[in-house]
PDB file of N, CA and C in Angstrom:
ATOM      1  N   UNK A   1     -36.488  12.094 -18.578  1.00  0.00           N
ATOM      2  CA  UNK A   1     -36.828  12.136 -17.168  1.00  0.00           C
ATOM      3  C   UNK A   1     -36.985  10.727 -16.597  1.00  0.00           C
ATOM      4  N   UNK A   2     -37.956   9.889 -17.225  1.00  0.00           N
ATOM      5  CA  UNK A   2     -37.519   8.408 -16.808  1.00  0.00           C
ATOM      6  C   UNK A   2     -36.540   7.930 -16.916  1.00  0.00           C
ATOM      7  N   UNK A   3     -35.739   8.102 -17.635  1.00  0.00           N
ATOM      8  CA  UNK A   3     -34.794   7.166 -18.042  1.00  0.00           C
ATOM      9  C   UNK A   3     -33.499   7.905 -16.426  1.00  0.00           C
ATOM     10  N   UNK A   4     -33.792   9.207 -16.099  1.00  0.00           N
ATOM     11  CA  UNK A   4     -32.740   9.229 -15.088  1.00  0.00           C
ATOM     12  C   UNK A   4     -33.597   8.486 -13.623  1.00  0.00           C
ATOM     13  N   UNK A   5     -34.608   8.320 -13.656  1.00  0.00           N
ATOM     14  CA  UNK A   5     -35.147   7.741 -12.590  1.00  0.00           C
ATOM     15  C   UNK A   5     -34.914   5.993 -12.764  1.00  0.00           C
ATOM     16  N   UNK A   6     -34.853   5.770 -13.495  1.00  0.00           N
ATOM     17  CA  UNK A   6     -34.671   3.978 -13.422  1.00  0.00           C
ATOM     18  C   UNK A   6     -32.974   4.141 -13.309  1.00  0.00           C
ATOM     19  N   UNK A   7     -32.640   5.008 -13.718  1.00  0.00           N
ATOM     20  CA  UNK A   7     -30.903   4.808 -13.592  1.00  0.00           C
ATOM     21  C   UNK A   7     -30.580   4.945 -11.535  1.00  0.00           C
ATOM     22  N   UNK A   8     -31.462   6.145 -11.320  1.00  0.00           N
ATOM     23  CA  UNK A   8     -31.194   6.525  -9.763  1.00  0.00           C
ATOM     24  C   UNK A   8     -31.920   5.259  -8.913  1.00  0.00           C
ATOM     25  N   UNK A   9     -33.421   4.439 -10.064  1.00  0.00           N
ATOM     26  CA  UNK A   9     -33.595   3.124  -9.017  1.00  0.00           C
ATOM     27  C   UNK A   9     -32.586   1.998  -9.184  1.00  0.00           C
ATOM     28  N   UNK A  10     -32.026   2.025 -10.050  1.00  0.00           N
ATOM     29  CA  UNK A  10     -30.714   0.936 -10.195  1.00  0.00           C
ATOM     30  C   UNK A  10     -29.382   0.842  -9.120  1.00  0.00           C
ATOM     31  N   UNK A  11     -29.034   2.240  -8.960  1.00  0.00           N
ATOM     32  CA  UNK A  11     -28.329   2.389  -8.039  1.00  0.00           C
ATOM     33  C   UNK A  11     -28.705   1.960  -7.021  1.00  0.00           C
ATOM     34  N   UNK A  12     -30.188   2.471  -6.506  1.00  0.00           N
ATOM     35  CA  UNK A  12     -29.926   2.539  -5.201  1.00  0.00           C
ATOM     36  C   UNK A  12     -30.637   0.473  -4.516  1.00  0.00           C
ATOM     37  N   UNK A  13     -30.893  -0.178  -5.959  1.00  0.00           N
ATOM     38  CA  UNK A  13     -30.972  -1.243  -5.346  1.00  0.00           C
ATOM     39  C   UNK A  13     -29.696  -2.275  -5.700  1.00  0.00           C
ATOM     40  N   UNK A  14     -28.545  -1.627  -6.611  1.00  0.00           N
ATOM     41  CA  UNK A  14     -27.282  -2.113  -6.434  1.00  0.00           C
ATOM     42  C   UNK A  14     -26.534  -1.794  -5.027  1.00  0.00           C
ATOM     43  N   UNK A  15     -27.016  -0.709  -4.249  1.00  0.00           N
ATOM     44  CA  UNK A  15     -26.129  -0.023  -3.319  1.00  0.00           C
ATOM     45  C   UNK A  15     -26.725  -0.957  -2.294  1.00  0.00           C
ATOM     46  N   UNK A  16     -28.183  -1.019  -2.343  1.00  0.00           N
ATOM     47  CA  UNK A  16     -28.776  -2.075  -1.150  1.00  0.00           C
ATOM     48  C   UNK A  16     -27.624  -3.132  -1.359  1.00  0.00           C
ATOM     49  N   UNK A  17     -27.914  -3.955  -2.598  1.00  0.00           N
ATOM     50  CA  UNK A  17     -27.110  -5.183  -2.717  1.00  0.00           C
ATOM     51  C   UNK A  17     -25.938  -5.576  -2.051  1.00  0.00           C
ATOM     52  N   UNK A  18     -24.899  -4.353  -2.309  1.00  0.00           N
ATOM     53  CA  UNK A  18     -23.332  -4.028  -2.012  1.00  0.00           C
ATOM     54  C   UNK A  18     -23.246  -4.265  -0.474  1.00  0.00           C
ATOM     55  N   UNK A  19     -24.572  -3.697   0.225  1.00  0.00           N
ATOM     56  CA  UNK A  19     -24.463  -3.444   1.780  1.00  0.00           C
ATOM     57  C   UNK A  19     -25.297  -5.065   2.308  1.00  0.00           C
ATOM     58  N   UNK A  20     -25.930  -5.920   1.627  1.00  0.00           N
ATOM     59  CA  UNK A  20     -25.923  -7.053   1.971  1.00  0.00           C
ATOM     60  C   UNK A  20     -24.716  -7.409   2.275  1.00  0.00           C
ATOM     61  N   UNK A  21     -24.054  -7.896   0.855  1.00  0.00           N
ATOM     62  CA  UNK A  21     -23.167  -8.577   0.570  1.00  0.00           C
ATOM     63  C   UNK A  21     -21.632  -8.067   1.101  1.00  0.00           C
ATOM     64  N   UNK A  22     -21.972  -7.010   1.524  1.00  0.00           N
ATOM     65  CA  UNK A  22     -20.851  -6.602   2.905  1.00  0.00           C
ATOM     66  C   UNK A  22     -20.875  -7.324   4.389  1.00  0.00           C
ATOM     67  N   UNK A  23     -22.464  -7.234   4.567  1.00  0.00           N
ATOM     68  CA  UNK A  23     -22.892  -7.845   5.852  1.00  0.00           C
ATOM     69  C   UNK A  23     -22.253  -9.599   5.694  1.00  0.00           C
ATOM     70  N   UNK A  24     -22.590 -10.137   4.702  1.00  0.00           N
ATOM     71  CA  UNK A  24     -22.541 -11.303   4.519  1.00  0.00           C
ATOM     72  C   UNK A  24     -21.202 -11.787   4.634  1.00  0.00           C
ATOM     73  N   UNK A  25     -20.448 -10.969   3.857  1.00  0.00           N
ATOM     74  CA  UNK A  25     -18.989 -11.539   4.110  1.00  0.00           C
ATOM     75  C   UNK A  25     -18.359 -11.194   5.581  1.00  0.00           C
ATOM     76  N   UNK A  26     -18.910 -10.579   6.347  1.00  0.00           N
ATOM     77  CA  UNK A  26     -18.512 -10.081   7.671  1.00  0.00           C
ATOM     78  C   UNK A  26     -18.737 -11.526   8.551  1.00  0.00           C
ATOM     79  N   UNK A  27     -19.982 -11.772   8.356  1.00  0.00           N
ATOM     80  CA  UNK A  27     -20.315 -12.784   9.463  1.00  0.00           C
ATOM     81  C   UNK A  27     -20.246 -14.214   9.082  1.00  0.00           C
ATOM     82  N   UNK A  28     -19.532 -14.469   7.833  1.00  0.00           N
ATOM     83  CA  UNK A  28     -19.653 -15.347   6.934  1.00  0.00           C
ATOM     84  C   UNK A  28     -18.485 -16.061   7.775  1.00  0.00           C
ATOM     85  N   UNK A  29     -18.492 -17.527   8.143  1.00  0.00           N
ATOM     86  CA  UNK A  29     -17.644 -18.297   9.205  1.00  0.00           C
ATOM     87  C   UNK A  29     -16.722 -19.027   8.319  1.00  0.00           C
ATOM     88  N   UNK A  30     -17.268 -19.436   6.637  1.00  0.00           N
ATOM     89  CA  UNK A  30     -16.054 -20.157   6.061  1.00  0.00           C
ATOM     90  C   UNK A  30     -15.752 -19.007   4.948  1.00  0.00           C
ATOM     91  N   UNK A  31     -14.273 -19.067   5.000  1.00  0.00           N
ATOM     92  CA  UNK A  31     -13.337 -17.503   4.554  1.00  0.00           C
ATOM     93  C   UNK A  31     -13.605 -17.739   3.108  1.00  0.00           C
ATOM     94  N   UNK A  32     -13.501 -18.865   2.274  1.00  0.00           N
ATOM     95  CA  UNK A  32     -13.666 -18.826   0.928  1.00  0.00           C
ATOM     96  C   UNK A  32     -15.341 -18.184   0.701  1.00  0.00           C
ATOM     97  N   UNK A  33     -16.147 -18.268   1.318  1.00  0.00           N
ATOM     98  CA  UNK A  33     -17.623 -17.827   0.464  1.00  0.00           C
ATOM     99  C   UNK A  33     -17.321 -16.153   1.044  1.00  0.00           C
ATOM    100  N   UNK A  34     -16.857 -15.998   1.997  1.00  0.00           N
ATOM    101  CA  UNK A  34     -16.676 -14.206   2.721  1.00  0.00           C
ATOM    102  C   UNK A  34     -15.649 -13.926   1.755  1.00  0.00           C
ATOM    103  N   UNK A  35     -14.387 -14.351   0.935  1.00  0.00           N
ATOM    104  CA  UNK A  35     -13.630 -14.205  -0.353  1.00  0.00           C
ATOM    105  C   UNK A  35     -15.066 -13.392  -1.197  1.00  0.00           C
ATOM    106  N   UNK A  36     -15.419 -14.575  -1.838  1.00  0.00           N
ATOM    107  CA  UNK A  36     -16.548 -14.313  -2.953  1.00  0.00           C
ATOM    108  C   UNK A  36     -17.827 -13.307  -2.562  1.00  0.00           C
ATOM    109  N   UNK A  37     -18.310 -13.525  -1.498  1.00  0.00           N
ATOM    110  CA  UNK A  37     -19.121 -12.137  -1.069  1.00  0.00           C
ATOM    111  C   UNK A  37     -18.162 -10.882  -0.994  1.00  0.00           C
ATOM    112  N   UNK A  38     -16.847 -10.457  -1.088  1.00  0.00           N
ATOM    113  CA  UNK A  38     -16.486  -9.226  -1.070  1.00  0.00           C
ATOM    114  C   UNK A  38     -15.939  -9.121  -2.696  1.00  0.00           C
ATOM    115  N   UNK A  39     -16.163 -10.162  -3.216  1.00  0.00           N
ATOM    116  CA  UNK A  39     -15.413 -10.162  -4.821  1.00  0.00           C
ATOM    117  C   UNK A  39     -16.761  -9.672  -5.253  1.00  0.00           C
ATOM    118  N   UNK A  40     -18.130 -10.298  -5.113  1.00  0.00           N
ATOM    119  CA  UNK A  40     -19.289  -9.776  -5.444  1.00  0.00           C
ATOM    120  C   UNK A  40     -20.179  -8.057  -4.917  1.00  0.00           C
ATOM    121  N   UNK A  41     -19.299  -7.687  -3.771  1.00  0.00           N
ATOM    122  CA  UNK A  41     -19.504  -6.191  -3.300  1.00  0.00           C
ATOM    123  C   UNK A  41     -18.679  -5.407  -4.183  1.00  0.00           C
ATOM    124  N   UNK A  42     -17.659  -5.982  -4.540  1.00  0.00           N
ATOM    125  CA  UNK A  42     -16.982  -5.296  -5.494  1.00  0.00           C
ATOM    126  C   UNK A  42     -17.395  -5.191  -7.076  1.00  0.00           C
ATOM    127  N   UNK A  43     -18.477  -6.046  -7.133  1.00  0.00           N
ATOM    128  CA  UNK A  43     -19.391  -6.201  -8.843  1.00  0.00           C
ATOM    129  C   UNK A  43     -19.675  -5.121  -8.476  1.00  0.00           C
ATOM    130  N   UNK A  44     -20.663  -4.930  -7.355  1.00  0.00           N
ATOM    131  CA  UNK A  44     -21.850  -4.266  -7.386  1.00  0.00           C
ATOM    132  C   UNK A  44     -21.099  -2.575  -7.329  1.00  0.00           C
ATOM    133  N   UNK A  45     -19.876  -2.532  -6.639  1.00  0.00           N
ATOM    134  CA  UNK A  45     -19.146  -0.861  -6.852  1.00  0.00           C
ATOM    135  C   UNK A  45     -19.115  -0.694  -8.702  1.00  0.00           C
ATOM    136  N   UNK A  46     -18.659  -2.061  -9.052  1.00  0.00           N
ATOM    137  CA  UNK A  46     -17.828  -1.391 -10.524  1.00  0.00           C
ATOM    138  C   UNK A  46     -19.184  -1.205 -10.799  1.00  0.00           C
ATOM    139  N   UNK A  47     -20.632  -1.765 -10.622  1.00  0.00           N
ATOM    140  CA  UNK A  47     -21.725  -0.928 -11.577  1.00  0.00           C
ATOM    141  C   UNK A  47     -21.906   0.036 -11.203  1.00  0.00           C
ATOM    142  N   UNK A  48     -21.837   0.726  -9.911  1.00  0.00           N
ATOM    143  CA  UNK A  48     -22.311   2.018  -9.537  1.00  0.00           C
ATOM    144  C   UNK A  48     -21.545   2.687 -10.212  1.00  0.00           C
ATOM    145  N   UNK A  49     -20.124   2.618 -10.586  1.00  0.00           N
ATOM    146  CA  UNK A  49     -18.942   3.477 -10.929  1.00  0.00           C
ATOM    147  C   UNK A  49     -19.406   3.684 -12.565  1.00  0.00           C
ATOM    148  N   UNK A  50     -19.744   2.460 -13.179  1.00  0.00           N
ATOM    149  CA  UNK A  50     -20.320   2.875 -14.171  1.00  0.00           C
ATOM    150  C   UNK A  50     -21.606   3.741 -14.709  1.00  0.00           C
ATOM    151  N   UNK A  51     -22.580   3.506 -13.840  1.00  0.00           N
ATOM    152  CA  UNK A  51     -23.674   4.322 -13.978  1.00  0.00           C
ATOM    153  C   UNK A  51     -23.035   5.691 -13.806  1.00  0.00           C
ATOM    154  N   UNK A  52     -22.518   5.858 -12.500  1.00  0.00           N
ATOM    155  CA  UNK A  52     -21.580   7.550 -12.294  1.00  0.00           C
ATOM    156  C   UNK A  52     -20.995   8.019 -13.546  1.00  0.00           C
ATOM    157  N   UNK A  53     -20.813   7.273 -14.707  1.00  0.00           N
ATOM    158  CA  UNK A  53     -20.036   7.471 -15.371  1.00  0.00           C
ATOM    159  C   UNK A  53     -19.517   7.758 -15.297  1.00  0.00           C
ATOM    160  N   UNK A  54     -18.127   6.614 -15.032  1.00  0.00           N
ATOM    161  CA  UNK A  54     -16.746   6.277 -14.912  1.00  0.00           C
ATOM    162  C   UNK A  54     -16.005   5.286 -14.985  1.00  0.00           C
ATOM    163  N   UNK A  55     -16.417   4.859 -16.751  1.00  0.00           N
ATOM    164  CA  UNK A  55     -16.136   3.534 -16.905  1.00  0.00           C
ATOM    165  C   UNK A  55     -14.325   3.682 -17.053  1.00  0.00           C
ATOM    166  N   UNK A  56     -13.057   4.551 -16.765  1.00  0.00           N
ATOM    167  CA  UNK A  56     -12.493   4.328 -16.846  1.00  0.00           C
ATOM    168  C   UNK A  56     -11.358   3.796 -15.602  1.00  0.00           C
ATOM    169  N   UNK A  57     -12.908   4.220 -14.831  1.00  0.00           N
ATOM    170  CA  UNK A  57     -12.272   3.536 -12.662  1.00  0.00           C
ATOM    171  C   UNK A  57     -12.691   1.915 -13.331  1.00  0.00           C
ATOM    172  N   UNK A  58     -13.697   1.477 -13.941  1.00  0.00           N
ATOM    173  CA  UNK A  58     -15.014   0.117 -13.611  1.00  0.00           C
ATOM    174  C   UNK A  58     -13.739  -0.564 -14.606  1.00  0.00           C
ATOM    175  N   UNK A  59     -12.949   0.163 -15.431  1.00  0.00           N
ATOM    176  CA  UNK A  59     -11.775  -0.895 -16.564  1.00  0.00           C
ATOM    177  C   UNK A  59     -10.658  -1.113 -15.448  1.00  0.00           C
ATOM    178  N   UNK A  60     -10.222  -0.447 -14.468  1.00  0.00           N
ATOM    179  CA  UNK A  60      -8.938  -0.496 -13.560  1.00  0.00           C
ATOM    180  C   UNK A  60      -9.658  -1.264 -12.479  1.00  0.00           C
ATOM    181  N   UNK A  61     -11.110  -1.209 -12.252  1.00  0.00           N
ATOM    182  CA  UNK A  61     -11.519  -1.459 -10.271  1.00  0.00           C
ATOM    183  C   UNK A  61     -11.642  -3.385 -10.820  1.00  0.00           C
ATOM    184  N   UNK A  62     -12.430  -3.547 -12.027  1.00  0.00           N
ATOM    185  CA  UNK A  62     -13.149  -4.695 -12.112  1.00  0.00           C
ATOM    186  C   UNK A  62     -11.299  -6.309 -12.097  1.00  0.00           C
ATOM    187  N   UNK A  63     -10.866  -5.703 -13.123  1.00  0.00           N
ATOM    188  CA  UNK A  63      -9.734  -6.721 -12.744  1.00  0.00           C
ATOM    189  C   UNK A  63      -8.579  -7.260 -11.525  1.00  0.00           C
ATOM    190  N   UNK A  64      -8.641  -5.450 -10.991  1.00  0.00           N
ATOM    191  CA  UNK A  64      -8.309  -5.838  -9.388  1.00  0.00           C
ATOM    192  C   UNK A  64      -8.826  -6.242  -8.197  1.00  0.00           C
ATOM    193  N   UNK A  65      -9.995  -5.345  -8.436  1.00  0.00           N
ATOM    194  CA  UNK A  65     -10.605  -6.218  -6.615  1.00  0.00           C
ATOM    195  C   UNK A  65     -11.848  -7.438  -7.467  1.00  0.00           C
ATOM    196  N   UNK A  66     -12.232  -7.636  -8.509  1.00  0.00           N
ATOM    197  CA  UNK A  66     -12.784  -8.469  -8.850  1.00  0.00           C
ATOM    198  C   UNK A  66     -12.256 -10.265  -8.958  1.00  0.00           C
ATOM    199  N   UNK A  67     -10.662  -9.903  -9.594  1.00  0.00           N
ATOM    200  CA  UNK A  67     -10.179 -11.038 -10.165  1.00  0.00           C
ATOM    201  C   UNK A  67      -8.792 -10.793  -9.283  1.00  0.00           C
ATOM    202  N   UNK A  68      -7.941 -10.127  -9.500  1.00  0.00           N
ATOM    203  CA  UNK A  68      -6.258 -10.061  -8.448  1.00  0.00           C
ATOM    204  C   UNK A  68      -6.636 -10.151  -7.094  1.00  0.00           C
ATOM    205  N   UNK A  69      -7.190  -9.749  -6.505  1.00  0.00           N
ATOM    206  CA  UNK A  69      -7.291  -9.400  -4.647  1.00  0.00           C
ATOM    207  C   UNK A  69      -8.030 -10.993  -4.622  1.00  0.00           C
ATOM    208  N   UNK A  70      -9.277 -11.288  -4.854  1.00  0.00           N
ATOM    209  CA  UNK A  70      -9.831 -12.663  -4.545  1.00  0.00           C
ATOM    210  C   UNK A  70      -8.885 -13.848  -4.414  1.00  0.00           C
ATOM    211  N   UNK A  71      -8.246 -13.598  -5.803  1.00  0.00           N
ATOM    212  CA  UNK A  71      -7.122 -15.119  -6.185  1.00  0.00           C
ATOM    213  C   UNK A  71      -6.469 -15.339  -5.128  1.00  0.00           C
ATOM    214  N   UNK A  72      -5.815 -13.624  -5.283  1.00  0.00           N
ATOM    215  CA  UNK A  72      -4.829 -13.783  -3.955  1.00  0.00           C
ATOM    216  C   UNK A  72      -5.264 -14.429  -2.687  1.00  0.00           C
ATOM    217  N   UNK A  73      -6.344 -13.890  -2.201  1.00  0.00           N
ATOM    218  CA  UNK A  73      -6.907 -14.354  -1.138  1.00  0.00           C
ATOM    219  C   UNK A  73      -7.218 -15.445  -0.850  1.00  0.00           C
ATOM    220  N   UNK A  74      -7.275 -16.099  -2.252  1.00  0.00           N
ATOM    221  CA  UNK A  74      -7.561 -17.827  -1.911  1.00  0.00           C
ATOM    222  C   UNK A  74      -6.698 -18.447  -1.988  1.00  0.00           C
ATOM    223  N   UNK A  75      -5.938 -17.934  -2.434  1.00  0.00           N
ATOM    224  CA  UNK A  75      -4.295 -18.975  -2.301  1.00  0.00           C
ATOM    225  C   UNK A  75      -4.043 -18.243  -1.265  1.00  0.00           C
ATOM    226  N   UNK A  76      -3.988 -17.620  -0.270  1.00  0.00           N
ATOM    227  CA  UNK A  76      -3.537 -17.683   1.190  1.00  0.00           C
ATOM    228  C   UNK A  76      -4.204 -18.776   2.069  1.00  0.00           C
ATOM    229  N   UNK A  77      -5.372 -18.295   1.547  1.00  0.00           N
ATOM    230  CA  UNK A  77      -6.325 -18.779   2.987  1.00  0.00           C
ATOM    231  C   UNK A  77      -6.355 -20.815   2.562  1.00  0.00           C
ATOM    232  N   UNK A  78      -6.065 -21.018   1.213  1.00  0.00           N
ATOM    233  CA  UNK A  78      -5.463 -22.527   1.153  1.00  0.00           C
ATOM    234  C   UNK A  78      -3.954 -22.626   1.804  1.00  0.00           C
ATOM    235  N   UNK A  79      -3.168 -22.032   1.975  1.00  0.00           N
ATOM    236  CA  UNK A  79      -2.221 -22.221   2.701  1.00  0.00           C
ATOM    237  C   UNK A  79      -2.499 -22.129   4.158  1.00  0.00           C
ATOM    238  N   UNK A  80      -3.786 -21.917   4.289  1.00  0.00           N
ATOM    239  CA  UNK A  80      -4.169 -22.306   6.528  1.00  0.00           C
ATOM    240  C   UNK A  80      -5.540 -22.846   6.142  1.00  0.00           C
ATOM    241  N   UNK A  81      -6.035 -22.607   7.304  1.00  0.00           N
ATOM    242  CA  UNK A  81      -7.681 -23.303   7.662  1.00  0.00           C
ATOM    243  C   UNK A  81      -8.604 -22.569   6.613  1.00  0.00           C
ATOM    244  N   UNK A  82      -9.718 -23.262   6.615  1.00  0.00           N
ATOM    245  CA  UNK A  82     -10.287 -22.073   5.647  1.00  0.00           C
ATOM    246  C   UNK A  82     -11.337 -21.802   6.432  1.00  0.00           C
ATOM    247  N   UNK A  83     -11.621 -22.307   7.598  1.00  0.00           N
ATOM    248  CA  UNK A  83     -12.618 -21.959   8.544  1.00  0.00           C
ATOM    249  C   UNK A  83     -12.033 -21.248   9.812  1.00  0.00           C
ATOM    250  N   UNK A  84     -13.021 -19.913   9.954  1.00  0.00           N
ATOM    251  CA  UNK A  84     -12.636 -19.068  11.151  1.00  0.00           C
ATOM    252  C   UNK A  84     -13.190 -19.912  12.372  1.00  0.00           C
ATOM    253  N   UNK A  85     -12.163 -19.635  13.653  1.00  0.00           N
ATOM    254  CA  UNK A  85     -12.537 -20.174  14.493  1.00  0.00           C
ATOM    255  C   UNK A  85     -13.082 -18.923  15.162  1.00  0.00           C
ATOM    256  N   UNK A  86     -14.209 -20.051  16.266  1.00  0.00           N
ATOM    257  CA  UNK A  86     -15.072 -19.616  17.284  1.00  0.00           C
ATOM    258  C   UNK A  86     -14.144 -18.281  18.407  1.00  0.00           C
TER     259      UNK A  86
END
């Protein structure tokens, strides 16, 4: 019985986390740290996915939106400004 209650408080202060770090990359003005705040919303899914138990989404989710989608994103956004304008 505890042990499903620290699992349901884990979630729900990973899920807080996720919805920071959503906010953050939204309003975030230089594109490389709003990169890494949505590479880090995406930590915080692959743990929920794991607690759900479904570590076989958290083996497919963690190398793509963790490590492929970011890279990508930073080798674009080095090919222009890396600051959003006003």
């Amino acid at each position: 019985m505890y042990a499903e209650t620290i699992v349901y408080l884990i979630m729900a202060v990973v899920s807080l986390l996720s919805v920071v770090a959503v906010y953050l990359a939204i309003v975030e003005r230089d594109l490389i740290k709003a990169v890494i705040y949505s590479a880090l919303q995406s930590g915080f899914y692959a743990v929920l996915y794991y607690l759900l138990m479904a570590p076989d989404i958290v083996l497919v989710y963690l190398p793509v939106a963790v490590g492929l989608i970011p890279g990508v994103l930073i080798v674009l956004i080095s090919k222009t400004e890396r600051w959003e304008k006003e």
